[in-house]
N, C-alpha and C. Protein backbone atom coordinates (compact mmCIF):
# COMPACT_ATOMS: atom_id res chain seq x y z
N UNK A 1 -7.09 13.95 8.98
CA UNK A 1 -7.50 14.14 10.35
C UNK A 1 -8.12 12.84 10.84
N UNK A 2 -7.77 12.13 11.67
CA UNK A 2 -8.32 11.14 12.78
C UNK A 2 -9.39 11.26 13.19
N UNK A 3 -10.80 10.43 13.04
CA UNK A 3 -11.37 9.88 13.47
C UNK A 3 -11.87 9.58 15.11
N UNK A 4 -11.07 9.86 15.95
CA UNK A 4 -10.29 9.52 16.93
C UNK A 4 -11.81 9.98 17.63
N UNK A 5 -12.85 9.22 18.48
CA UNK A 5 -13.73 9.93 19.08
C UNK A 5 -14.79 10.60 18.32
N UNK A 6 -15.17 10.40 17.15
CA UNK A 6 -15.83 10.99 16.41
C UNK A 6 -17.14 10.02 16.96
N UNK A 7 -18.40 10.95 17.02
CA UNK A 7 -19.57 10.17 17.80
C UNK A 7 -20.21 9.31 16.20
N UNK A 8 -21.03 8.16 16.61
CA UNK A 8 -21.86 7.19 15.58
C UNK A 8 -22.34 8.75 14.84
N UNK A 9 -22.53 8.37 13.57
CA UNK A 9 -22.93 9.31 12.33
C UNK A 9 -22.31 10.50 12.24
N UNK A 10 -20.99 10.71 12.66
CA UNK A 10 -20.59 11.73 12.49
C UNK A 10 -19.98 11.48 10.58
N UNK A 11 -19.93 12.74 10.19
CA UNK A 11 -19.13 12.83 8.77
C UNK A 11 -17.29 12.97 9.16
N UNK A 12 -16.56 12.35 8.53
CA UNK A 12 -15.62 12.31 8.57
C UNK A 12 -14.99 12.40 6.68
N UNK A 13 -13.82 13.43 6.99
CA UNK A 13 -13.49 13.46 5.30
C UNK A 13 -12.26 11.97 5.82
N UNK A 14 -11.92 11.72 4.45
CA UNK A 14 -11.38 10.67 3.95
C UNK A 14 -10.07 10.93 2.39
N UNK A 15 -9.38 10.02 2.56
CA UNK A 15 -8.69 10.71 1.13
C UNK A 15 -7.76 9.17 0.68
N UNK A 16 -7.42 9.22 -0.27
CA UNK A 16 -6.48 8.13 -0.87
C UNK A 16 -5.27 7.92 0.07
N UNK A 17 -4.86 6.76 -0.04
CA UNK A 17 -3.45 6.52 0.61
C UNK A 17 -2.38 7.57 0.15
N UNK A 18 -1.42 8.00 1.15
CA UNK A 18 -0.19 8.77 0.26
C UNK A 18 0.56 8.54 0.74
N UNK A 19 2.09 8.98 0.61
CA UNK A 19 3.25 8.74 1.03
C UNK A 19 4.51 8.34 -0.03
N UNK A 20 5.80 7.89 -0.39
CA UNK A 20 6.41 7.17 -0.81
C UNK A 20 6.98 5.75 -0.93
N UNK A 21 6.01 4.71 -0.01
CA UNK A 21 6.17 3.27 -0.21
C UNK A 21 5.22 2.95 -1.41
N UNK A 22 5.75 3.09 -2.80
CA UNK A 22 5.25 2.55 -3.59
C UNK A 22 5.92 2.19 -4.79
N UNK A 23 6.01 1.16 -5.95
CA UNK A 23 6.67 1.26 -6.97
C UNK A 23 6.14 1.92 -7.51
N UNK A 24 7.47 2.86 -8.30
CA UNK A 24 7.36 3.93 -8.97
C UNK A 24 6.69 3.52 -10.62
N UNK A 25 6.88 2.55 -10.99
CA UNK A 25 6.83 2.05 -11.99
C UNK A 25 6.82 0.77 -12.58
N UNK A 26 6.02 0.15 -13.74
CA UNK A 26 5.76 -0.98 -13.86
C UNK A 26 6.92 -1.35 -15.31
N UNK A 27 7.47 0.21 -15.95
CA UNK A 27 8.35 -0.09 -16.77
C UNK A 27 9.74 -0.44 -16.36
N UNK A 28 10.07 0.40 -14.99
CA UNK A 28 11.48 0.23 -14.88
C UNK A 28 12.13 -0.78 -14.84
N UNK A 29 13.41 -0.83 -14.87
CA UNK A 29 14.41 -2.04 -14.80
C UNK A 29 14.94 -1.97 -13.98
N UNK A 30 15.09 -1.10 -12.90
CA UNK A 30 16.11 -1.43 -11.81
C UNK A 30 15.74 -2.37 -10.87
N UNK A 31 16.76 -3.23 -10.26
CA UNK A 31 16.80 -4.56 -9.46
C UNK A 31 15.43 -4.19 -7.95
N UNK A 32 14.97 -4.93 -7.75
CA UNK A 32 14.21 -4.85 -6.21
C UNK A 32 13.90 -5.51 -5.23
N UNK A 33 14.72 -5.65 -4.20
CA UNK A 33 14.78 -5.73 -2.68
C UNK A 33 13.78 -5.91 -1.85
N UNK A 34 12.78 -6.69 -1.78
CA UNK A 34 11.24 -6.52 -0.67
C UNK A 34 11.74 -7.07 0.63
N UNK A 35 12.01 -6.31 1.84
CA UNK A 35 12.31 -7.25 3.01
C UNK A 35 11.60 -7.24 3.90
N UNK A 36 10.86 -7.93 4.70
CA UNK A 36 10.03 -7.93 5.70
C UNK A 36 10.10 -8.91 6.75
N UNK A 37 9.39 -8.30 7.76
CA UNK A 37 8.87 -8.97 8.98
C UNK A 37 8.14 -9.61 9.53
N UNK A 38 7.35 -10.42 9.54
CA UNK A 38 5.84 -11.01 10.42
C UNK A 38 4.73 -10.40 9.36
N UNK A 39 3.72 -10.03 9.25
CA UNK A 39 3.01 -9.28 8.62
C UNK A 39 3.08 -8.25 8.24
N UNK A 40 4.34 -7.77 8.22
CA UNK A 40 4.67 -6.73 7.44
C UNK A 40 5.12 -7.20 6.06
N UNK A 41 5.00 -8.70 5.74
CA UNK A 41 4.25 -9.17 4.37
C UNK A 41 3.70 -8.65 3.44
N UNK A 42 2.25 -8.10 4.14
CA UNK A 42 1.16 -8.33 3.52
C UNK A 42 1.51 -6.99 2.40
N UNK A 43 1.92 -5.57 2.38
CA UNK A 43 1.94 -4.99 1.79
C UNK A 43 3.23 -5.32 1.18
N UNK A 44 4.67 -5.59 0.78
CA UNK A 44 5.96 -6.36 -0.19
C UNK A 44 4.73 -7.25 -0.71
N UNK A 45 3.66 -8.00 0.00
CA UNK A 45 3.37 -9.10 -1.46
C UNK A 45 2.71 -8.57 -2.63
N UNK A 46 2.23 -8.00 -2.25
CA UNK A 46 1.30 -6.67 -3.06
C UNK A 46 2.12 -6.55 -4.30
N UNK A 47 3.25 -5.52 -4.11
CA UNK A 47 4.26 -5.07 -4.61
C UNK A 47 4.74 -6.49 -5.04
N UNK A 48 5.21 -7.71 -4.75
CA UNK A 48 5.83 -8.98 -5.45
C UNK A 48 5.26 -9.21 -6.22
N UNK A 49 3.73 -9.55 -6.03
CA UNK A 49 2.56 -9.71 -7.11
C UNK A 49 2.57 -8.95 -8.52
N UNK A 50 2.45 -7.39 -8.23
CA UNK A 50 2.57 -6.57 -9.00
C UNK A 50 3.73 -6.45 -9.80
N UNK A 51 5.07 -6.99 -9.67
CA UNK A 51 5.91 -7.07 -10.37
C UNK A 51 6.37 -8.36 -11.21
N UNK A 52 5.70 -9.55 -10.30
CA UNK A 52 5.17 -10.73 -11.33
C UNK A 52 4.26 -10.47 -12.90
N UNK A 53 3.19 -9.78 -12.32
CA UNK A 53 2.56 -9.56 -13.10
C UNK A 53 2.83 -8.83 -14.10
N UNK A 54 3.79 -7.96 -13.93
CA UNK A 54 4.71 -7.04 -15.28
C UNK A 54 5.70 -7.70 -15.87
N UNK A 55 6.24 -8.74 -15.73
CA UNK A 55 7.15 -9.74 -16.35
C UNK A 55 7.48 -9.58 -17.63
N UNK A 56 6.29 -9.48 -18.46
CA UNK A 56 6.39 -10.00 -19.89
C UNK A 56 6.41 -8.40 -20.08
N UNK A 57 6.39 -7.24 -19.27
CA UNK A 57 6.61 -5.72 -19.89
C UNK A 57 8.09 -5.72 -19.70
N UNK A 58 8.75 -6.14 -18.12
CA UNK A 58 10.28 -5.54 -18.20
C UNK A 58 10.27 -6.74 -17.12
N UNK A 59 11.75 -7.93 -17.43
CA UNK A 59 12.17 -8.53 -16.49
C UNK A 59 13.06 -7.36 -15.67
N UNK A 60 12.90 -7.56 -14.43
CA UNK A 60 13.69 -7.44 -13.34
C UNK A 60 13.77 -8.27 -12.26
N UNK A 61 14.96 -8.07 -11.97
CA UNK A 61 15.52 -9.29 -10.73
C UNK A 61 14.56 -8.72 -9.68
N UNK A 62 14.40 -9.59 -8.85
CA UNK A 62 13.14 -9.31 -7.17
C UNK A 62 13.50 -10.42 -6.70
N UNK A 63 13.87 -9.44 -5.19
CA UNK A 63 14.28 -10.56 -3.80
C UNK A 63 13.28 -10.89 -3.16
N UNK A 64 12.68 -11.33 -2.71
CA UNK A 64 11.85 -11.12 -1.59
C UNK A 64 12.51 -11.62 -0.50
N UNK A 65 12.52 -10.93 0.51
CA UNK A 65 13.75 -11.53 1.85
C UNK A 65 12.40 -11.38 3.01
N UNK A 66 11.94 -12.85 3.60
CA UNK A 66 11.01 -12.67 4.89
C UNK A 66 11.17 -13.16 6.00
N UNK A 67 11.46 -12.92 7.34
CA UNK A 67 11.80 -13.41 8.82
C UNK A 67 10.13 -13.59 9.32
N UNK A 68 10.77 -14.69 9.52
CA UNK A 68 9.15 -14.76 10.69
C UNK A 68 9.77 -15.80 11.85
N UNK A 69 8.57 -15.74 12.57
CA UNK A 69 9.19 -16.56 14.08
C UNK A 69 9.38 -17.75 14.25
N UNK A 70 8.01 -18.41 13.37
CA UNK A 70 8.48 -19.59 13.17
C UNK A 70 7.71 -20.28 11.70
N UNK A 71 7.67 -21.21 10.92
CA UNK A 71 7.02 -21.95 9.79
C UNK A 71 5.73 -21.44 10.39
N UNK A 72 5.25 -21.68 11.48
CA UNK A 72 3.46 -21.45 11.52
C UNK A 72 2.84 -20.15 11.33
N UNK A 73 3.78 -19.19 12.25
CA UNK A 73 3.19 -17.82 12.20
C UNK A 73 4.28 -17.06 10.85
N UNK A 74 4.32 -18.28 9.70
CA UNK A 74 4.61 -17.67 7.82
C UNK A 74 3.33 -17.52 7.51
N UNK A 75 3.16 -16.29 7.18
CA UNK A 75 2.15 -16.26 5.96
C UNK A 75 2.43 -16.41 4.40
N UNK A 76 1.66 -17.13 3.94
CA UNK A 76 1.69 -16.70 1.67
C UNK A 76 3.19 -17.85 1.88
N UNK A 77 3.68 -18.56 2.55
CA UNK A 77 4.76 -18.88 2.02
C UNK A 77 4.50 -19.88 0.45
N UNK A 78 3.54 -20.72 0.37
CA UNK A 78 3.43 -21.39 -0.75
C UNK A 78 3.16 -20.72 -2.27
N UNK A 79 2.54 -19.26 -1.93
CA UNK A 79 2.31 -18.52 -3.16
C UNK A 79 3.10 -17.59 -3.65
N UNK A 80 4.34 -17.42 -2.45
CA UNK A 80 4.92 -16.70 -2.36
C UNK A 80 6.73 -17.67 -3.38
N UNK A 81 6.32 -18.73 -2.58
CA UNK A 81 7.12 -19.88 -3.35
C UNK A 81 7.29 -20.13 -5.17
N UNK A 82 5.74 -20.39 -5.33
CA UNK A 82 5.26 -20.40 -6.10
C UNK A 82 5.40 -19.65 -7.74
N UNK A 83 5.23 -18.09 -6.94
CA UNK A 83 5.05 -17.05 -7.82
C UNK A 83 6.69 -16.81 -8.30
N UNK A 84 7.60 -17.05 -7.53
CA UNK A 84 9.27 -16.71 -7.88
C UNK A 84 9.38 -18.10 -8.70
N UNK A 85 8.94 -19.57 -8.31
CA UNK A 85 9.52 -20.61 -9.06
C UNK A 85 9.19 -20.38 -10.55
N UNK A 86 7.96 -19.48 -10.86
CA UNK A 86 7.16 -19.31 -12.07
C UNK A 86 8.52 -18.21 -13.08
N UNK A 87 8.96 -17.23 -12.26
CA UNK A 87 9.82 -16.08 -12.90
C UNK A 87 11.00 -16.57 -12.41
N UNK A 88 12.40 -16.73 -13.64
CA UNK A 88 13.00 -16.46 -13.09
C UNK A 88 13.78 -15.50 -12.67
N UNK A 89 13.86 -14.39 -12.91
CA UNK A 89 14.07 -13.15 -12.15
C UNK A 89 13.93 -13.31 -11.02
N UNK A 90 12.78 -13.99 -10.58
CA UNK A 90 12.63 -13.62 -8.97
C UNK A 90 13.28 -14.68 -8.14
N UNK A 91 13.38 -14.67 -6.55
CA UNK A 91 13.83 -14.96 -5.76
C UNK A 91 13.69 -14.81 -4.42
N UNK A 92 13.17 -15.65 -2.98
CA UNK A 92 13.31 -15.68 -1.86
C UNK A 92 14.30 -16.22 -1.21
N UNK A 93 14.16 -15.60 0.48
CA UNK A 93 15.19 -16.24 0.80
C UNK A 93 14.22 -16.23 2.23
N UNK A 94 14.16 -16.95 3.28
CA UNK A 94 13.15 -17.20 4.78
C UNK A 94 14.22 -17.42 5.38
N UNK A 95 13.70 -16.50 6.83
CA UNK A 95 14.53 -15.94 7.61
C UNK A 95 13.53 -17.12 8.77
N UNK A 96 14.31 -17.99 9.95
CA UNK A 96 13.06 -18.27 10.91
C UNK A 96 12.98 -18.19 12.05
N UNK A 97 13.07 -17.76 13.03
CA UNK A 97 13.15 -17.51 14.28
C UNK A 97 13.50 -18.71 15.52
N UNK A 98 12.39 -19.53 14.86
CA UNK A 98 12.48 -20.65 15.44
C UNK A 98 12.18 -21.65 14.77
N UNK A 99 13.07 -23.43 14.35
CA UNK A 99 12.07 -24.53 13.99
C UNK A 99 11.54 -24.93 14.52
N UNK A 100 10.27 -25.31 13.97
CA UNK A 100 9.53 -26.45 13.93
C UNK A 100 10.01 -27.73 13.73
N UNK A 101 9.94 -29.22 14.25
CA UNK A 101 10.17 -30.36 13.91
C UNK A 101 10.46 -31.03 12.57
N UNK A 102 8.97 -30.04 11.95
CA UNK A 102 8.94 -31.17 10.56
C UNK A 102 9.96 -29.81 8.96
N UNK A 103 10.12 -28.73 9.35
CA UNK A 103 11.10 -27.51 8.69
C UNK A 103 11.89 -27.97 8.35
N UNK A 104 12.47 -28.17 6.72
CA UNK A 104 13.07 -28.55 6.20
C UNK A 104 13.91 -27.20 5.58
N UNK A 105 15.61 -27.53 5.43
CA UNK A 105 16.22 -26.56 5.27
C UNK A 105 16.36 -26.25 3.56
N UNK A 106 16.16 -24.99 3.39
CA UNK A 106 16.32 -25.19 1.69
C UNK A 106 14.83 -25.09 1.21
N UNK A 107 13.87 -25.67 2.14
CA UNK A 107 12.69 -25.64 1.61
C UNK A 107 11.78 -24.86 2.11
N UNK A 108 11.59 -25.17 3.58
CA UNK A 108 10.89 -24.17 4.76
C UNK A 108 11.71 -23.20 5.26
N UNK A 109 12.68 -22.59 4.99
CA UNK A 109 13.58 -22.05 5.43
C UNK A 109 15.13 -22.23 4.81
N UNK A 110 15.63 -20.68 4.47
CA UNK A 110 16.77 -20.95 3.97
C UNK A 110 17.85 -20.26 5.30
N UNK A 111 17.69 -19.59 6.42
CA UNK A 111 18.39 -19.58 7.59
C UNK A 111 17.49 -19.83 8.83
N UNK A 112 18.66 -19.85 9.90
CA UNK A 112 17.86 -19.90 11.64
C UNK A 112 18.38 -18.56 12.01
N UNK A 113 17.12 -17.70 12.65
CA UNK A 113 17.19 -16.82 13.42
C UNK A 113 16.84 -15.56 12.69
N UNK A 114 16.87 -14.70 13.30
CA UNK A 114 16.91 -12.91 12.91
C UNK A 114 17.37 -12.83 11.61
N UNK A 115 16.54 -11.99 10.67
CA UNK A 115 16.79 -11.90 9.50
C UNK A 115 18.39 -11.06 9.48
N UNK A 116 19.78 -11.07 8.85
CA UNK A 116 20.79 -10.77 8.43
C UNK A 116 21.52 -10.79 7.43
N UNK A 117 21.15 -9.42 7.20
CA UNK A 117 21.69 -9.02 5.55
C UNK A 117 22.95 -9.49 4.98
N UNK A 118 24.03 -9.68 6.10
CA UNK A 118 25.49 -10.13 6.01
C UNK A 118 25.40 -11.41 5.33
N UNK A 119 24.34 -12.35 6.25
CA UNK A 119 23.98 -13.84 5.29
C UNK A 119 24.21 -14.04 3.69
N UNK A 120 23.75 -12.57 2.88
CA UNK A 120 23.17 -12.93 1.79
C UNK A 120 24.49 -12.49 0.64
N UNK A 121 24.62 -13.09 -0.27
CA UNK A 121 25.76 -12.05 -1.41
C UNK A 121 25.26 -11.09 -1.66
N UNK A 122 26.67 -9.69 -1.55
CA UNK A 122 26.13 -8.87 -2.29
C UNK A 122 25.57 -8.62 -3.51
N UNK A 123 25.90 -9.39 -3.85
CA UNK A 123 25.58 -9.14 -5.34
C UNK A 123 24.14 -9.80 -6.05
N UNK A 124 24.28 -11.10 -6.19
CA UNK A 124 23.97 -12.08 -6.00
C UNK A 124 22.38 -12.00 -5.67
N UNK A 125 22.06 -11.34 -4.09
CA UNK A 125 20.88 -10.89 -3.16
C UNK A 125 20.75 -10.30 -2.95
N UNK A 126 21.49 -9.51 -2.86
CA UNK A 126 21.03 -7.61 -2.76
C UNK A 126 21.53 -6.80 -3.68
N UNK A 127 21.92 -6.75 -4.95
CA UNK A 127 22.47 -6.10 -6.26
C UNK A 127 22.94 -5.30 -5.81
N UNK A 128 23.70 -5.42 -5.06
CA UNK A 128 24.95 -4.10 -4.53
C UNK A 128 25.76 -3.65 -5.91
N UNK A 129 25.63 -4.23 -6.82
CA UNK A 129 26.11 -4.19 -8.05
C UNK A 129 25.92 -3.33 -8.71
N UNK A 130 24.12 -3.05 -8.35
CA UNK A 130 23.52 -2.32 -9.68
C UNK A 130 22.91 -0.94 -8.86
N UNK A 131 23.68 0.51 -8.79
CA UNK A 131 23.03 1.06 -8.28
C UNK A 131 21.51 1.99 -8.42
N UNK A 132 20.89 1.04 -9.27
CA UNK A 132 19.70 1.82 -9.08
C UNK A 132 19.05 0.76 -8.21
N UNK A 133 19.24 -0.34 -7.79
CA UNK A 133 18.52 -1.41 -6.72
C UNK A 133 17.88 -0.67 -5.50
N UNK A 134 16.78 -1.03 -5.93
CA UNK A 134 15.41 0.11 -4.79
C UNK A 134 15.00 -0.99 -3.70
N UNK A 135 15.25 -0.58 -2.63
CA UNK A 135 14.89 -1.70 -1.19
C UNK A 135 13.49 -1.20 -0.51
N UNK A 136 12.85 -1.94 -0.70
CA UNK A 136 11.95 -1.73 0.46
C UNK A 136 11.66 -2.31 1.84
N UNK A 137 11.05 -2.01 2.93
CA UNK A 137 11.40 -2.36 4.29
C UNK A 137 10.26 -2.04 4.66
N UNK A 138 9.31 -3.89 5.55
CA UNK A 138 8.26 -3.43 6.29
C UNK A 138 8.25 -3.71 6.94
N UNK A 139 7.70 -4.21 8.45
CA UNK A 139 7.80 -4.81 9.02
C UNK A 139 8.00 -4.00 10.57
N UNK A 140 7.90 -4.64 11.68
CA UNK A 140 7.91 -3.71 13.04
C UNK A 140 9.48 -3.05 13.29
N UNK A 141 8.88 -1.76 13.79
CA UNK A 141 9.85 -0.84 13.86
C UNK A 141 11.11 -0.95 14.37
N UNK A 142 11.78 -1.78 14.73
CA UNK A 142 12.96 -2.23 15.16
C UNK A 142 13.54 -2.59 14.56
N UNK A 143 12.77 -3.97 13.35
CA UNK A 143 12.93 -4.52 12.24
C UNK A 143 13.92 -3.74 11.43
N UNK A 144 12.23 -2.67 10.80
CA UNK A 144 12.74 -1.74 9.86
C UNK A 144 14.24 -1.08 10.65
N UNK A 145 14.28 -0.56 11.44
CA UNK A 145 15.68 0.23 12.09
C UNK A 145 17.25 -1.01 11.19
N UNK A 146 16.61 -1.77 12.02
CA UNK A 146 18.15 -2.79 11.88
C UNK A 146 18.60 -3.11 9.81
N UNK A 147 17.07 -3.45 9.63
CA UNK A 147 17.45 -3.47 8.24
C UNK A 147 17.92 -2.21 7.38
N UNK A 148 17.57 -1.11 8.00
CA UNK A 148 18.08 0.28 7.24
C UNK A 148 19.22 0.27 7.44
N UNK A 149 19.58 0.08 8.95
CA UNK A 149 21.15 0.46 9.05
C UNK A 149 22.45 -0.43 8.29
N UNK A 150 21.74 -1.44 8.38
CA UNK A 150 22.51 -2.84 7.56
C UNK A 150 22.78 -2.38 6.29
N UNK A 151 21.16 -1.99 5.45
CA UNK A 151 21.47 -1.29 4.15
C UNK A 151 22.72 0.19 4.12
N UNK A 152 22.32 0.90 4.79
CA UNK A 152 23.29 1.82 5.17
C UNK A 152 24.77 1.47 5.08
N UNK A 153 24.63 0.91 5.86
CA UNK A 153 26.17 0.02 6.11
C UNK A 153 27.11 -0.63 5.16
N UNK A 154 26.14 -0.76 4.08
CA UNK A 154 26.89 -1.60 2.86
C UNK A 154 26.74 -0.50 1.82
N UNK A 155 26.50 0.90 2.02
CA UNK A 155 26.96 2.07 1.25
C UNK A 155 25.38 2.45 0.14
N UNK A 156 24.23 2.18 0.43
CA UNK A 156 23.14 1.80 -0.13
C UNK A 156 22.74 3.40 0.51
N UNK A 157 22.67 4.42 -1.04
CA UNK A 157 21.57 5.59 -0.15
C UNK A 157 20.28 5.99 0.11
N UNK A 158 20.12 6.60 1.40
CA UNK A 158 19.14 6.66 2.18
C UNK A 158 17.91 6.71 1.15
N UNK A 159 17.62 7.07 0.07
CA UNK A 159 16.75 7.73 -1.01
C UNK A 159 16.50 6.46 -1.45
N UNK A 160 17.16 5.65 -1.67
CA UNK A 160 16.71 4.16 -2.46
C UNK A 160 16.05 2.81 -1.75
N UNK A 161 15.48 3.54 -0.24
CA UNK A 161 14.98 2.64 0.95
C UNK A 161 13.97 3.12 0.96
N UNK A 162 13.01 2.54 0.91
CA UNK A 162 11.86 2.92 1.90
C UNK A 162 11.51 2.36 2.79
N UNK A 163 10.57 2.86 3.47
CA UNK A 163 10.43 2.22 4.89
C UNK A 163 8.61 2.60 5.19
N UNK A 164 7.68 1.10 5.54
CA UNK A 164 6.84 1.21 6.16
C UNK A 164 6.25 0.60 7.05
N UNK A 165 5.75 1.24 7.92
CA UNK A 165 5.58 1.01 9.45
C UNK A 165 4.59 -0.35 9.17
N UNK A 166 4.26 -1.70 9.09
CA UNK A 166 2.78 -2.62 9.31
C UNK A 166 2.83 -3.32 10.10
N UNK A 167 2.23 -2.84 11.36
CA UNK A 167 2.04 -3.97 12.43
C UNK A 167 0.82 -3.31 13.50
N UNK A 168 1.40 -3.84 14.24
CA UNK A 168 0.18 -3.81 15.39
C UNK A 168 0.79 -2.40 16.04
N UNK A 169 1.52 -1.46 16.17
CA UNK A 169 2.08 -0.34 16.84
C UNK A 169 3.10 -0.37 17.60
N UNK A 170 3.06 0.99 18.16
CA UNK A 170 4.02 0.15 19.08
C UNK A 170 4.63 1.43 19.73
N UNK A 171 5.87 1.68 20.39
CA UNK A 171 6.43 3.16 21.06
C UNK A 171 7.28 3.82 19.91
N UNK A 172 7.18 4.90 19.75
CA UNK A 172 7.91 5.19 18.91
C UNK A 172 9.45 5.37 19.62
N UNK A 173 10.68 5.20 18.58
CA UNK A 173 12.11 4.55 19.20
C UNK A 173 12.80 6.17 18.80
N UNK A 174 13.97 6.25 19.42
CA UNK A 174 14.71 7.12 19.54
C UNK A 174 15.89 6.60 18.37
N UNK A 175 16.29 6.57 17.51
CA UNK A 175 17.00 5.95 16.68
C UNK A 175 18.59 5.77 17.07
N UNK A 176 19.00 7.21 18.18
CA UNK A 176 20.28 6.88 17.98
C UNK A 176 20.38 6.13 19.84
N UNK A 177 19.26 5.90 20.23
CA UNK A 177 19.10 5.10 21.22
C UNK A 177 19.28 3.80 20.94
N UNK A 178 18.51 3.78 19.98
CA UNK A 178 18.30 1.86 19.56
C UNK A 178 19.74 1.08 19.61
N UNK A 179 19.69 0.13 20.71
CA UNK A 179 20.32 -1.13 20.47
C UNK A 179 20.32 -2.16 19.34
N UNK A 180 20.91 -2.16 18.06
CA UNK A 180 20.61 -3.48 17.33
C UNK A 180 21.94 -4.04 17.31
């Protein structure tokens, strides 16, 4: 229950996070997909971190796939760099909206524009190969839309996506309205 108007000192109950955006497991082996948006980062790094950190229990391959608008408004890109050059299992790929002057390709960015799944091998970047490959999807709600359907599209089922909402809000969309 919301908070919503509750006067100074009121009691409010409270409870743990819930839902299904979470890894299921620190043993499994199946391949994993983190794709995001702008600050819809911050929770995939979590999850990137956390699967760095299980390395030496079970390698698995990890994408991390991130669009942002431009090099400035990237967050974590250096740790984010960093933490995949360390494993190799892992792997990014930067999506950028717009360059900057000094954006170097390959380094600050591996495409221009709107993140697009078509860009990437199947195989290769999205383990279309291996069907237990679990995708996750954060990022603003449009985002998430376009990247589901993309996944969709390349025969990926609905059960092996998740999807969570992190941003600033926003209207909620009619799905079979949406233009992408």
């Amino acid at each position: 229950m919301a908070a919503v108007g509750a006067a100074a000192g009121a009691i409010v109950q409270v409870s743990h996070p819930g839902g299904d955006f979470f890894l299921p497991s620190a043993r499994a082996t199946s391949p994993v997909v983190l794709i995001a948006a702008g600050v819809g980062l911050t929770p995939l790094l979590s999850m990137f971190n956390f699967l760095a950190d299980n390395m030496a229990i079970v390698k698995r391959k990890v994408h991390f796939i991130h669009a942002a608008r431009s090099s400035n408004a990237r967050a974590f890109k250096e740790s984010i760099t960093k933490t995949a050059q360390d494993h190799p299992s892992m792997k990014t790929t930067l999506f950028l909206g717009n360059l900057e002057k000094d954006d170097r390709a390959g380094l600050d960015y591996n495409y221009i524009g709107r993140a697009n799944l078509e860009l990437l091998h199947p195989e290769l970047d999205l383990y279309l190969n291996d069907r237990q490959t679990e995708y996750y999807i954060c990022g603003p709600s449009l985002f998430m839309l376009a990247m589901q359907n993309s996944l969709l599209s390349l025969g990926i089922g609905e059960r092996r996506i998740k999807v969570e909402l992190f941003g600033t809000g926003g209207p909620e969309i009619d799905k079979t309205q949406a233009n992408l």
